[in-house]
Protein backbone atom coordinates (compact mmCIF):
# COMPACT_ATOMS: atom_id res chain seq x y z
CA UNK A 1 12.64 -2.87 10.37
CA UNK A 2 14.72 -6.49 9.74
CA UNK A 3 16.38 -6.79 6.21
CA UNK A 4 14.52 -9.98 5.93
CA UNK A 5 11.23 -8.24 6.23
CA UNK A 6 12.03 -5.13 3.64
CA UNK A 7 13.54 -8.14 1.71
CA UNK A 8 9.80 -9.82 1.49
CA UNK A 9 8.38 -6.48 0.32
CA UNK A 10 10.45 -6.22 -2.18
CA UNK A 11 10.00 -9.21 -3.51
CA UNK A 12 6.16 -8.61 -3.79
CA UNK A 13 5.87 -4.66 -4.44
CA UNK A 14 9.39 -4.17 -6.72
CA UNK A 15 12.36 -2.67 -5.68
CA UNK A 16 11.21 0.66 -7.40
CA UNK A 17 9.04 1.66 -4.38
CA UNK A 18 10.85 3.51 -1.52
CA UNK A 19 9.90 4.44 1.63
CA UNK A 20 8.57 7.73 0.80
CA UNK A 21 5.95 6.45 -1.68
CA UNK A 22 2.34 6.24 -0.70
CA UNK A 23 0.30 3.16 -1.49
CA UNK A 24 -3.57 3.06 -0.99
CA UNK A 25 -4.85 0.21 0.01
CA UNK A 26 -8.15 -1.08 -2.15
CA UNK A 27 -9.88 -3.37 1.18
CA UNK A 28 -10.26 -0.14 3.06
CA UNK A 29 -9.62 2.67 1.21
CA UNK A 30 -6.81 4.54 3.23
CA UNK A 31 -3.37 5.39 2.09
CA UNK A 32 -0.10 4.84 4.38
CA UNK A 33 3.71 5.43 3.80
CA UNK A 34 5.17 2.20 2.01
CA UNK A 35 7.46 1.42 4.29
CA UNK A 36 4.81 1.60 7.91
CA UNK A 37 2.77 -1.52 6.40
CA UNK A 38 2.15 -4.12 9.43
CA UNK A 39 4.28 -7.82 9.30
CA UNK A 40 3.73 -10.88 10.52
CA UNK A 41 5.73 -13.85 11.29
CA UNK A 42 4.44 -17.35 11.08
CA UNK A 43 6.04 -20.37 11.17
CA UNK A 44 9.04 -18.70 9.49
CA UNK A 45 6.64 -17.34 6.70
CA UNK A 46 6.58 -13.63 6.85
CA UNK A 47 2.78 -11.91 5.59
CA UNK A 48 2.87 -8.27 5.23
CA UNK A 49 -0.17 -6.25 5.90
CA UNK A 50 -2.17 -2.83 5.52
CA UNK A 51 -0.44 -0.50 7.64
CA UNK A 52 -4.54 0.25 9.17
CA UNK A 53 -5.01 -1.79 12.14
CA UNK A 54 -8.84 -2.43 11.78
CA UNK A 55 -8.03 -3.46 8.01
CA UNK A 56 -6.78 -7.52 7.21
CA UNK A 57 -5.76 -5.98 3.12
CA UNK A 58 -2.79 -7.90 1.72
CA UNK A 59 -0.12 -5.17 0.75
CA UNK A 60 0.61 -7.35 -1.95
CA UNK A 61 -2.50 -8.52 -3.04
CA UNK A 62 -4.51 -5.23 -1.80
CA UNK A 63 -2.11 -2.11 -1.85
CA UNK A 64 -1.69 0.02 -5.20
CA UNK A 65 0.71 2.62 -5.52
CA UNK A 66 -0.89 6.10 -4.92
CA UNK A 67 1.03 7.56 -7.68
CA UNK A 68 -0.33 5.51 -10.13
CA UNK A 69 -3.89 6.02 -9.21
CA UNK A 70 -4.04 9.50 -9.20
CA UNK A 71 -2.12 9.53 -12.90
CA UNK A 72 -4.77 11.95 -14.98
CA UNK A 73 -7.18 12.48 -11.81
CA UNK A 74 -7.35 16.42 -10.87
CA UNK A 75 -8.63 17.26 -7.11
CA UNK A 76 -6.50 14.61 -5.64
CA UNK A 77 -3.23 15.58 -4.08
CA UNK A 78 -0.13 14.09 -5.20
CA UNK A 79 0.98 13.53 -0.95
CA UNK A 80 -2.66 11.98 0.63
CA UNK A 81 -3.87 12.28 3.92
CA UNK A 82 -3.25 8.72 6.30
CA UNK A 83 -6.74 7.41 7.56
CA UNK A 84 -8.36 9.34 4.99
CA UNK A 85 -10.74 7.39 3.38
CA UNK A 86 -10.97 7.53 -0.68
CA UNK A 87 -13.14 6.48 -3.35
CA UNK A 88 -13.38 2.67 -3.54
CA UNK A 89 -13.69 3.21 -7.57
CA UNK A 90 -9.77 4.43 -7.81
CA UNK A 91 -8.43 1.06 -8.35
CA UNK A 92 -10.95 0.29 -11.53
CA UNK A 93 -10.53 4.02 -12.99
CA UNK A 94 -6.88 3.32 -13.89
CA UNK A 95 -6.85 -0.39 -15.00
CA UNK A 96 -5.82 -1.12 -18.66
């Protein structure tokens, strides 16, 4: 992957994430590997994407770290399943 593109997602999704971490992504309800999202070059403006092909959720607008959601939630594993889809209602369980 080009520095200038792992550059961009640091930017948006902090330089405490590594490639390892899951993120689930709250437009379609799947998980994926932080560092497989999908990119997108235009006009010298790089977007950064869900890593699901039929899904058009904004890693930084859509994707939460996995980790975080699952914080004080039992029957979820701490490593999810990709493709799998979860419960839409993660996202609102865990905000402040």
């Amino acid at each position: 992957m080009k520095k200038t593109v792992i550059q961009e997602f640091r930017i948006f999704c902090g330089k405490d994430i590594k490639p390892d971490d899951w993120l689930w992504c709250k437009r379609c309800h799947r998980c994926y590997k932080a560092f497989e999202f999908r990119n997108l070059k235009v006009k010298g403006e790089i977007f950064l994407f869900c890593d699901c092909n039929d899904c058009n959720g904004d890693l930084p607008l859509d994707s939460r770290p996995w980790s975080k959601l699952i914080e004080g939630t039992s029957g979820l594993h701490r490593i999810p399943l990709k493709g799998k889809v979860y419960d839409p209602g993660l996202d609102s369980q865990h905000r402040e």
